[in-house]
Protein backbone atom coordinates (compact mmCIF):
# COMPACT_ATOMS: atom_id res chain seq x y z
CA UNK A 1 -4.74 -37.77 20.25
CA UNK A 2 -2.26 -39.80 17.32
CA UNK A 3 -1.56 -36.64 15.98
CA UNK A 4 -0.41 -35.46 18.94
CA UNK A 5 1.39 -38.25 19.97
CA UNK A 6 2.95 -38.26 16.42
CA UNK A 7 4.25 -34.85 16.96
CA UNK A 8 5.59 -35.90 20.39
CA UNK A 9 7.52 -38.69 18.59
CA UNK A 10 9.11 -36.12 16.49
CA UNK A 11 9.92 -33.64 19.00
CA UNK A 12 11.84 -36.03 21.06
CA UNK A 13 14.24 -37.68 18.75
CA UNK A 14 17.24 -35.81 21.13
CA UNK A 15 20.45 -36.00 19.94
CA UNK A 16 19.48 -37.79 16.58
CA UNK A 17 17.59 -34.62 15.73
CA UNK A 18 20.29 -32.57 17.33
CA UNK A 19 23.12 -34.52 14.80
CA UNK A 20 20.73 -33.86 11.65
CA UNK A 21 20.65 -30.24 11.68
CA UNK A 22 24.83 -30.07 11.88
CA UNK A 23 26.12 -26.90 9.69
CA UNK A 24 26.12 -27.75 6.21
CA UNK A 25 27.88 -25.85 3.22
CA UNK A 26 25.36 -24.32 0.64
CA UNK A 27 25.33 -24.88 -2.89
CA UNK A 28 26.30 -22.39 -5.41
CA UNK A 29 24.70 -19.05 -5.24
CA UNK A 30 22.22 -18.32 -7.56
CA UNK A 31 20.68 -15.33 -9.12
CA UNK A 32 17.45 -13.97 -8.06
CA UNK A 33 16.18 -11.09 -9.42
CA UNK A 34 13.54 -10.45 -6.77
CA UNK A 35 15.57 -10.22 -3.97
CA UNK A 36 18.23 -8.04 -6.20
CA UNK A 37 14.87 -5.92 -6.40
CA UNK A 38 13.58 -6.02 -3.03
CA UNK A 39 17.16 -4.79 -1.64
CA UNK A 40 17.62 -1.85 -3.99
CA UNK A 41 13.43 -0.38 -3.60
CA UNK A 42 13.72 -0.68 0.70
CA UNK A 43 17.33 -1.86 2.24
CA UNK A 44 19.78 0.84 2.60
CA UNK A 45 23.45 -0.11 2.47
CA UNK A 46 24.20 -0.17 6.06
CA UNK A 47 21.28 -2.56 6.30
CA UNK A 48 18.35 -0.68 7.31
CA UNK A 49 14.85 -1.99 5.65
CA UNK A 50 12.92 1.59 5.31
CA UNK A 51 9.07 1.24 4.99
CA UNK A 52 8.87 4.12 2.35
CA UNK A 53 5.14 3.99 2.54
CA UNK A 54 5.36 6.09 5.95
CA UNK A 55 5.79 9.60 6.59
CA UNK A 56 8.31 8.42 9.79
CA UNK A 57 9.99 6.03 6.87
CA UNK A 58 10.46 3.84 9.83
CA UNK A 59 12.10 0.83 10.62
CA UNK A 60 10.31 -2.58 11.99
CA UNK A 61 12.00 -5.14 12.99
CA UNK A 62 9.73 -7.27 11.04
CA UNK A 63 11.13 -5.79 7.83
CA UNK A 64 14.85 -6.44 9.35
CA UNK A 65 13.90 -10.33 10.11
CA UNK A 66 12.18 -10.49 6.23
CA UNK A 67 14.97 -9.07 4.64
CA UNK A 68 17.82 -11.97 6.29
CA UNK A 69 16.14 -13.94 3.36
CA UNK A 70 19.39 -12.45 1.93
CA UNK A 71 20.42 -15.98 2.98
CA UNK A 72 18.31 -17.80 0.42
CA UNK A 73 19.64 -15.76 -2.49
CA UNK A 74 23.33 -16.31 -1.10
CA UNK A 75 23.89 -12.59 -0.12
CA UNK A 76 25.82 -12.42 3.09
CA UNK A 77 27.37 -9.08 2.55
CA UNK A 78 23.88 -8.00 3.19
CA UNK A 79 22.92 -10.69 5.69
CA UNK A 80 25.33 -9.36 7.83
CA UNK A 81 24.98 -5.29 7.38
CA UNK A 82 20.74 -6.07 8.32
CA UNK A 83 22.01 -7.88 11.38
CA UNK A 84 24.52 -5.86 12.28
CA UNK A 85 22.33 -2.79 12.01
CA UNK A 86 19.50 -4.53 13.56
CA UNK A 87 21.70 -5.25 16.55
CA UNK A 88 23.21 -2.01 17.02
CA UNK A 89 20.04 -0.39 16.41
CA UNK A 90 17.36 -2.19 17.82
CA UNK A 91 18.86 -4.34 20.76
CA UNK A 92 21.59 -1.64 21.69
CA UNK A 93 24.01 -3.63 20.73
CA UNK A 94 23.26 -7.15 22.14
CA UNK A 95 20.90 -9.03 21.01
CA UNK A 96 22.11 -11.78 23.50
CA UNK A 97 20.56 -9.56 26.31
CA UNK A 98 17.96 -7.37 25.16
CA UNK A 99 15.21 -8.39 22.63
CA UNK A 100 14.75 -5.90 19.35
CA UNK A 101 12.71 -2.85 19.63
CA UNK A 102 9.99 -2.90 17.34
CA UNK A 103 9.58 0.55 15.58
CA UNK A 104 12.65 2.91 14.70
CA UNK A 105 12.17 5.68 12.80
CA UNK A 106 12.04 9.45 12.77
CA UNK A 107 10.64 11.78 15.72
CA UNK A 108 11.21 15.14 14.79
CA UNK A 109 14.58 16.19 13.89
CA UNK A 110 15.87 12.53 15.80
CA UNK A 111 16.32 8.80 14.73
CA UNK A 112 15.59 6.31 17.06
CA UNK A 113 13.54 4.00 18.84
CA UNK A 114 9.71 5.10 18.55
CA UNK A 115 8.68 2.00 20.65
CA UNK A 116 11.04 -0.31 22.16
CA UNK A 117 8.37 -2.73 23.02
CA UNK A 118 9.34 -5.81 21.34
CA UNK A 119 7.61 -8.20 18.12
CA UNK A 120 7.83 -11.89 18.83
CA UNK A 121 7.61 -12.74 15.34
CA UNK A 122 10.46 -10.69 14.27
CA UNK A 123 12.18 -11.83 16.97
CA UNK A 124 11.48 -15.77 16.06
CA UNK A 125 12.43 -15.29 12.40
CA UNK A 126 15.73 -13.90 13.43
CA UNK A 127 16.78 -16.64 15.54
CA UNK A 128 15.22 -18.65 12.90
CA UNK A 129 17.45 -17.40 10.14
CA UNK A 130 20.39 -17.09 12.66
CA UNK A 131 20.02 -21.16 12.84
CA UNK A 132 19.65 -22.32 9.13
CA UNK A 133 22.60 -19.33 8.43
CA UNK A 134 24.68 -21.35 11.00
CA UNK A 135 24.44 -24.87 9.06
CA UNK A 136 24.24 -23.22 5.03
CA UNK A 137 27.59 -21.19 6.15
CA UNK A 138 29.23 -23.28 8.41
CA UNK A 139 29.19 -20.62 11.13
CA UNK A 140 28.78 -21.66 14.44
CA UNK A 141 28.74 -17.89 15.65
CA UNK A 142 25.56 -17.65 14.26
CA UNK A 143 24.18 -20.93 15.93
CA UNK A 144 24.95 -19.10 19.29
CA UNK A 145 23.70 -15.55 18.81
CA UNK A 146 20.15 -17.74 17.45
CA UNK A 147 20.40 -19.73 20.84
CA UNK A 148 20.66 -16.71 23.17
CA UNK A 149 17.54 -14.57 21.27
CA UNK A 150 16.07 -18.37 21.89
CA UNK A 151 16.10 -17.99 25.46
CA UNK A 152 15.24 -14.20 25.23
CA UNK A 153 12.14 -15.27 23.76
CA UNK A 154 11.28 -17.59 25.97
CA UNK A 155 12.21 -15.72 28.98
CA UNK A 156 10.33 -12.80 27.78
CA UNK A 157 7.52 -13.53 25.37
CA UNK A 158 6.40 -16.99 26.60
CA UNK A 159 3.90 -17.96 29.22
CA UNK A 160 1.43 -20.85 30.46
CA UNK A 161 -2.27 -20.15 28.22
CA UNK A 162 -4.59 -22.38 29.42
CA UNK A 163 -6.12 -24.44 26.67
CA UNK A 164 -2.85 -24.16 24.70
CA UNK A 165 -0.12 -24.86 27.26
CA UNK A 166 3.38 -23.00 27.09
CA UNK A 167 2.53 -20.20 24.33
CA UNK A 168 4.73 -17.28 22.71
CA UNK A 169 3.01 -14.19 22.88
CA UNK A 170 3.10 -11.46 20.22
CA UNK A 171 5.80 -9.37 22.17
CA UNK A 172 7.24 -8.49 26.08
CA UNK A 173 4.33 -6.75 27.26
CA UNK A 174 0.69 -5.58 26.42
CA UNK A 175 -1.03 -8.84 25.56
CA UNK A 176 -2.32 -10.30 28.83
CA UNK A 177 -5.94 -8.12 29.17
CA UNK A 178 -6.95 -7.11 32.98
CA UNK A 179 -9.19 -10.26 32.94
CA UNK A 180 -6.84 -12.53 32.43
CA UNK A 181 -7.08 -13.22 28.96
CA UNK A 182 -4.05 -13.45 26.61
CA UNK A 183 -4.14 -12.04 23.04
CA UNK A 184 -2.20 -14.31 20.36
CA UNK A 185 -1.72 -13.80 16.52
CA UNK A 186 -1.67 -17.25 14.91
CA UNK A 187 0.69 -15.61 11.87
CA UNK A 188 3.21 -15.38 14.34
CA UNK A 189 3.90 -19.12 14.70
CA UNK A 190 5.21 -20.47 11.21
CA UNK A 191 4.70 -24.62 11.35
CA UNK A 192 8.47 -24.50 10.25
CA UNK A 193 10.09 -22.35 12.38
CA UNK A 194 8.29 -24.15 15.57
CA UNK A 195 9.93 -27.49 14.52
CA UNK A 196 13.10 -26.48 13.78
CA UNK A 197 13.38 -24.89 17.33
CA UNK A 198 11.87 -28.12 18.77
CA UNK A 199 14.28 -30.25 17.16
CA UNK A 200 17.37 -27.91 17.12
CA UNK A 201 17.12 -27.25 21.30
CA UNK A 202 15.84 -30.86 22.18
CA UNK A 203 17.68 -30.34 25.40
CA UNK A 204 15.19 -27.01 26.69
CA UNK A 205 11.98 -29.37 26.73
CA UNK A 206 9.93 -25.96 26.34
CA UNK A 207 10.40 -26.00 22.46
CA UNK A 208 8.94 -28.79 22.12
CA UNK A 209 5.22 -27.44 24.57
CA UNK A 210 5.43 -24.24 22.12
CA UNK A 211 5.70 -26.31 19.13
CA UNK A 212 3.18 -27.97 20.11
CA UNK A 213 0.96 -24.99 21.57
CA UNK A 214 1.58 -23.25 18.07
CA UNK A 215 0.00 -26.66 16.41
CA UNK A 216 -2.85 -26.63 18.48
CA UNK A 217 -3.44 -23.06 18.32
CA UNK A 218 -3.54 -23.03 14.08
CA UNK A 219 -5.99 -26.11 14.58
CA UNK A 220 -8.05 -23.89 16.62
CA UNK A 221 -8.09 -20.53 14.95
CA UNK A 222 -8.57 -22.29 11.46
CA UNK A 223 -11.83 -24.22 12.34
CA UNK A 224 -13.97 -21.73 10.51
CA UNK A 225 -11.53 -22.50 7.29
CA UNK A 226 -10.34 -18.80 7.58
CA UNK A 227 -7.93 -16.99 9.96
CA UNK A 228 -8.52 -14.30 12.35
CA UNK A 229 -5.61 -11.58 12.72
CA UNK A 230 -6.25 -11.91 16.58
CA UNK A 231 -7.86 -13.90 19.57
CA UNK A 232 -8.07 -14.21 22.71
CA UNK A 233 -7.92 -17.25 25.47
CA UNK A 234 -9.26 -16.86 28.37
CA UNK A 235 -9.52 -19.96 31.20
CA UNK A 236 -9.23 -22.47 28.30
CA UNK A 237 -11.53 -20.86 25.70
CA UNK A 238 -10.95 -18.94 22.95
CA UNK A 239 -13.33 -15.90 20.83
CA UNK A 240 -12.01 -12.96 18.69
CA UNK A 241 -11.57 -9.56 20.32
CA UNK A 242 -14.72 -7.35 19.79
CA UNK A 243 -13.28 -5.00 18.26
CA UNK A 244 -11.05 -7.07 15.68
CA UNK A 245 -13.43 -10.13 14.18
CA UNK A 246 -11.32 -9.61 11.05
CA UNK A 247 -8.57 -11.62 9.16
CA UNK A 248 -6.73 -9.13 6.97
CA UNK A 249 -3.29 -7.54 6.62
CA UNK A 250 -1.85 -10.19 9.69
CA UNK A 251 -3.85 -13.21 8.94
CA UNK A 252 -2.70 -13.55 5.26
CA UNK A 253 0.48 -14.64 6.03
CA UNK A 254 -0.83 -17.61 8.24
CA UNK A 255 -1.96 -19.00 4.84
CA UNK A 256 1.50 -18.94 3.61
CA UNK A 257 3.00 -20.03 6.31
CA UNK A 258 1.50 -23.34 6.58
CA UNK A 259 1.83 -23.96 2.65
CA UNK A 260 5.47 -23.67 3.40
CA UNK A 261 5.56 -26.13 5.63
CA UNK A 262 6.85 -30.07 5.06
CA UNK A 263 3.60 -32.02 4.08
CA UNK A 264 5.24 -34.82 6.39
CA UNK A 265 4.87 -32.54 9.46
CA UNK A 266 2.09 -34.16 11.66
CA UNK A 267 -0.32 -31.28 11.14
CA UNK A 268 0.21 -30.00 7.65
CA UNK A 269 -2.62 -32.54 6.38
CA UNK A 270 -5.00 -31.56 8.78
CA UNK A 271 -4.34 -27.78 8.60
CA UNK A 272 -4.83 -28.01 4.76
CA UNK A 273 -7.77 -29.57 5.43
CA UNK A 274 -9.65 -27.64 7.48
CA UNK A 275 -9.15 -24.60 4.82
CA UNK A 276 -10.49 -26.40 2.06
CA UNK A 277 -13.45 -24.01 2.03
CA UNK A 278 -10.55 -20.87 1.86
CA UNK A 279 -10.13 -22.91 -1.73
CA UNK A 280 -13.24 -23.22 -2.81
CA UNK A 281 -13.68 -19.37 -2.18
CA UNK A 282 -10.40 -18.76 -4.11
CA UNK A 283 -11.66 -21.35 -7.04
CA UNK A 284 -14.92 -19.50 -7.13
CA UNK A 285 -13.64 -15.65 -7.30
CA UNK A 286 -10.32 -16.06 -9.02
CA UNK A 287 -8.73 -13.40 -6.11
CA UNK A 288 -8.36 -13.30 -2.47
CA UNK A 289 -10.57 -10.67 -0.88
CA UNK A 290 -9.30 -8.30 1.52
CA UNK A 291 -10.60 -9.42 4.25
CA UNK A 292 -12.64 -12.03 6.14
CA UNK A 293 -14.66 -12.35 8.98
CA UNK A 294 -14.16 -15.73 10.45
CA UNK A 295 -17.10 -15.60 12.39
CA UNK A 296 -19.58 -14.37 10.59
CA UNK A 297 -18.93 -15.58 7.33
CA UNK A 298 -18.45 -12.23 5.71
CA UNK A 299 -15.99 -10.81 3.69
CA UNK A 300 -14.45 -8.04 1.36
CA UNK A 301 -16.24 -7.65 -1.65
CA UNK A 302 -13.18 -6.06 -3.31
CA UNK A 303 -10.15 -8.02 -3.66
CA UNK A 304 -6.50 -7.92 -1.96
CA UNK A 305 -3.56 -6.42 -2.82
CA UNK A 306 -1.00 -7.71 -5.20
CA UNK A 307 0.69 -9.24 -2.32
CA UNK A 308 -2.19 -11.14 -0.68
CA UNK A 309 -2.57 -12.81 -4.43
CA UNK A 310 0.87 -13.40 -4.68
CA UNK A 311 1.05 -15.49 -1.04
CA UNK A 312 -2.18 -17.63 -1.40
CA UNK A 313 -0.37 -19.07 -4.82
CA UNK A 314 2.06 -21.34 -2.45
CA UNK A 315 -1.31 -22.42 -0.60
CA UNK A 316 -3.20 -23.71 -3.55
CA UNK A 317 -0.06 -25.45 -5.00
CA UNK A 318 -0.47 -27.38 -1.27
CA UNK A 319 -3.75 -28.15 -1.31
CA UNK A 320 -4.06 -29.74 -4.92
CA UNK A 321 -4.38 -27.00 -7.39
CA UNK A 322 -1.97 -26.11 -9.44
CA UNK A 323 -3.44 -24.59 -12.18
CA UNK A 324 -4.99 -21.91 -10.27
CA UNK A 325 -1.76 -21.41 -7.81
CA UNK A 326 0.08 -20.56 -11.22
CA UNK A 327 -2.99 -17.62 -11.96
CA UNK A 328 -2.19 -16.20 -8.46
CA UNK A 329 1.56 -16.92 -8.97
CA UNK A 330 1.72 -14.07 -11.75
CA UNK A 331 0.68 -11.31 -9.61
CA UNK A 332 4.15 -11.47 -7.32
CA UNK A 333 7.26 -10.02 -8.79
CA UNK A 334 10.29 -11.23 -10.26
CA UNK A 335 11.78 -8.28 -11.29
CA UNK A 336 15.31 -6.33 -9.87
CA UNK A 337 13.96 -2.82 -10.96
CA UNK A 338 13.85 -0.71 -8.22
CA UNK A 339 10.75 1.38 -9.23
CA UNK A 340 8.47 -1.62 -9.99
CA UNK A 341 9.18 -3.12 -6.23
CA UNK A 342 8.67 0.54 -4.95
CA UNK A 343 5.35 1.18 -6.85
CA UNK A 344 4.42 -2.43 -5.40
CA UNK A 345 5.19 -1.21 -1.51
CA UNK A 346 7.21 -2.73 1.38
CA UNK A 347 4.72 -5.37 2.24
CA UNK A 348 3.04 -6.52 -0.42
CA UNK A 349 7.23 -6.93 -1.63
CA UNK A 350 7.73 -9.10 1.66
CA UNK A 351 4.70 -11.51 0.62
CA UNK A 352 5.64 -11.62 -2.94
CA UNK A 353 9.60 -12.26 -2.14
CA UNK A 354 8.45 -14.81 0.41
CA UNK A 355 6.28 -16.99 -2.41
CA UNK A 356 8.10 -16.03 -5.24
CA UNK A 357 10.65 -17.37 -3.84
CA UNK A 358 8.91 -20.91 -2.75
CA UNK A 359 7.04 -21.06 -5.90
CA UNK A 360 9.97 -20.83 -8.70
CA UNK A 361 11.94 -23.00 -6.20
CA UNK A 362 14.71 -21.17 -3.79
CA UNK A 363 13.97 -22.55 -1.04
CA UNK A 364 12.07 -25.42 0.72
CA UNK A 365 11.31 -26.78 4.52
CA UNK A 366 12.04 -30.05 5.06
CA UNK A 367 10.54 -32.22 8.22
CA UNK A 368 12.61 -30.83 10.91
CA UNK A 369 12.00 -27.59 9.42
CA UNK A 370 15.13 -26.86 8.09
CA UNK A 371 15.70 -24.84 5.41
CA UNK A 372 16.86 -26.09 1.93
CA UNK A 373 18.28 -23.33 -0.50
CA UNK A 374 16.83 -24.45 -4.12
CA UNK A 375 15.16 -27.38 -2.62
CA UNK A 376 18.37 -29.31 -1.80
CA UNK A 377 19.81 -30.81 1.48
CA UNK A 378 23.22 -28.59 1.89
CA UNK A 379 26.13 -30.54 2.42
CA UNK A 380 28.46 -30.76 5.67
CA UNK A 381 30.69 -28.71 6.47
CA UNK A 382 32.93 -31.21 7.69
């Protein structure tokens, strides 16, 4: 119950919390190769992230909400051509009034929407970025379009779970079964991201139940010291779907996600914690396996992708060692050549860019969840 009550204190701060997060003016650009890399292998110039490795070369708007890291390396020519296009592409036009479709792509001789059913955690990283582009550029045009995809979100992909309280689900429709359970993905709900909503929009109470939702969610879906891609809660309890006990291509990120985050939020300590076996494993094989099965115990005998070695490195630089996070650290990029990012793929480039980038220092979280290009509070714009 502290813990709770310690998140609760930090949620509620109002209109100090509301004065902290201000815009702020970022500090001088600097170069990263990686993202210089990532852009050339799988954005296009009018700002369209192409997953190469599929036939449809389609569009998610995951990929569109990844790339808008084009504000840690400084790039807003191409922060605003991927929101732009995102925009005009995916919310026809308005993302103020109609929440991003989540495939685009080719259907025989046509582009467009495949399936305008929408991806919650594309849709929270762009009003995520949105935000922290609002304070590092001093554009308060930003802070508004962020706001309005806010209340999208919560309009459209939130709802009462019992034994979480007021929960995002993972898009518009298709995740409350005919039995009444609900079907969340904890990767979804980056520590960060959930505090800087809470604190940012004090004033819509409901940030603060999903932040803390999210927290109790990661506490319970991390028990086993791994992470399921999916579960289900149904009148207060939770179990994995039957047909997906695994932790895989989703989960991984969940990992990363909470190494990211401040170790003075309230629940980084005790999320850290409970994966301590996750390090052991990782201690003992020298690799992440593909897979896990939280359940049982099992997992992959063979190991991950580059990319799922590549995000665990932030996580063992968390939990205490270092020596070990640098092993994993080598196997992201930090190249700008085109070809090596394309032989490395669309997704194992996301996770790489995303720890790559924490690791060598781009970017931090602070408490409130803000984001801190190179590490550094920006200054104000004022």
């Amino acid at each position: 119950m502290a813990l709770w009550r310690d998140c609760l204190r930090r949620i509620g701060l109002g209109t100090l919390l509301l004065a902290a997060t201000a815009a702020c003016s970022a500090a001088p650009a600097q170069a990263w190769p990686a993202w210089d890399g990532f852009k050339s292998a799988f954005v296009s110039d009018d700002g369209r992230v192409i997953d190469r490795s599929q036939e449809d070369l389609r569009t998610v708007s995951e990929g569109q909400s990844y790339a808008l890291c084009a504000l840690v390396a400084q790039d807003r020519k191409a922060f605003d051509a991927i929101l732009q296009w995102t925009e005009n592409n995916l919310s026809a036009g308005d993302m103020s009034q109609q929440l991003p479709a989540w495939i685009w792509g080719k259907t025989g001789e046509s582009w467009g929407v495949i399936d305008a059913n929408s991806a919650s955690d594309a849709d929270l990283w762009i009003a995520f970025t949105l935000l922290e582009a609002s304070r590092v550029w001093c554009n308060p045009a930003y802070a508004d379009k962020a706001r309005a995809l806010g209340e999208l979100i919560l309009n459209k992909e939130s709802m009462e779970v019992s034994g979480l309280g007021l929960s995002i689900l993972p898009g518009r429709t298709g995740f409350v079964q005919d039995d009444g359970a609900v079907k969340l993905n904890p990767s979804y709900l980056p520590p960060f991201m959930m505090a800087r909503f809470a604190n940012a929009w004090a004033d819509d109470t409901r940030w603060a139940q999903v932040y803390l939702a999210s927290q109790k969610l990661l506490l319970d879906t991390g028990r086993t010291g791994q992470y399921p891609d999916w579960v289900l809660y149904n009148n207060g309890e939770m179990r994995l779907p039957d047909d997906e006990q695994r932790g895989d291509y989703d989960a991984i990120r969940t990992y990363l996600w909470i190494a990211m985050s401040s170790e003075k939020d309230p629940t980084t300590a005790a999320l850290l914690k409970q994966l301590s076996p996750m390090a052991a494993l990782l201690l003992k094989r020298q690799n992440m396996p593909e897979w896990f099965e939280p359940v049982s115990g099992k997992y992959s005998a063979e190991r991950g992708p580059a990319g799922f070695q590549a995000s665990m490195a932030p996580f063992l630089q968390a939990i205490g060692m270092p020596e070990l996070a640098k092993k994993f650290h080598g196997q992201s990029l930090k190249t700008s050549s085109k070809e090596a990012w394309l032989k490395y793929g669309y997704y194992n480039g996301a996770l790489s860019l995303f720890a790559q980038g924490y690791m060598d220092n781009f970017y931090r979280f602070n408490s409130l969840g803000e984001l801190l290009p190179r590490g550094k509070e920006v200054k104000s714009c004022g």
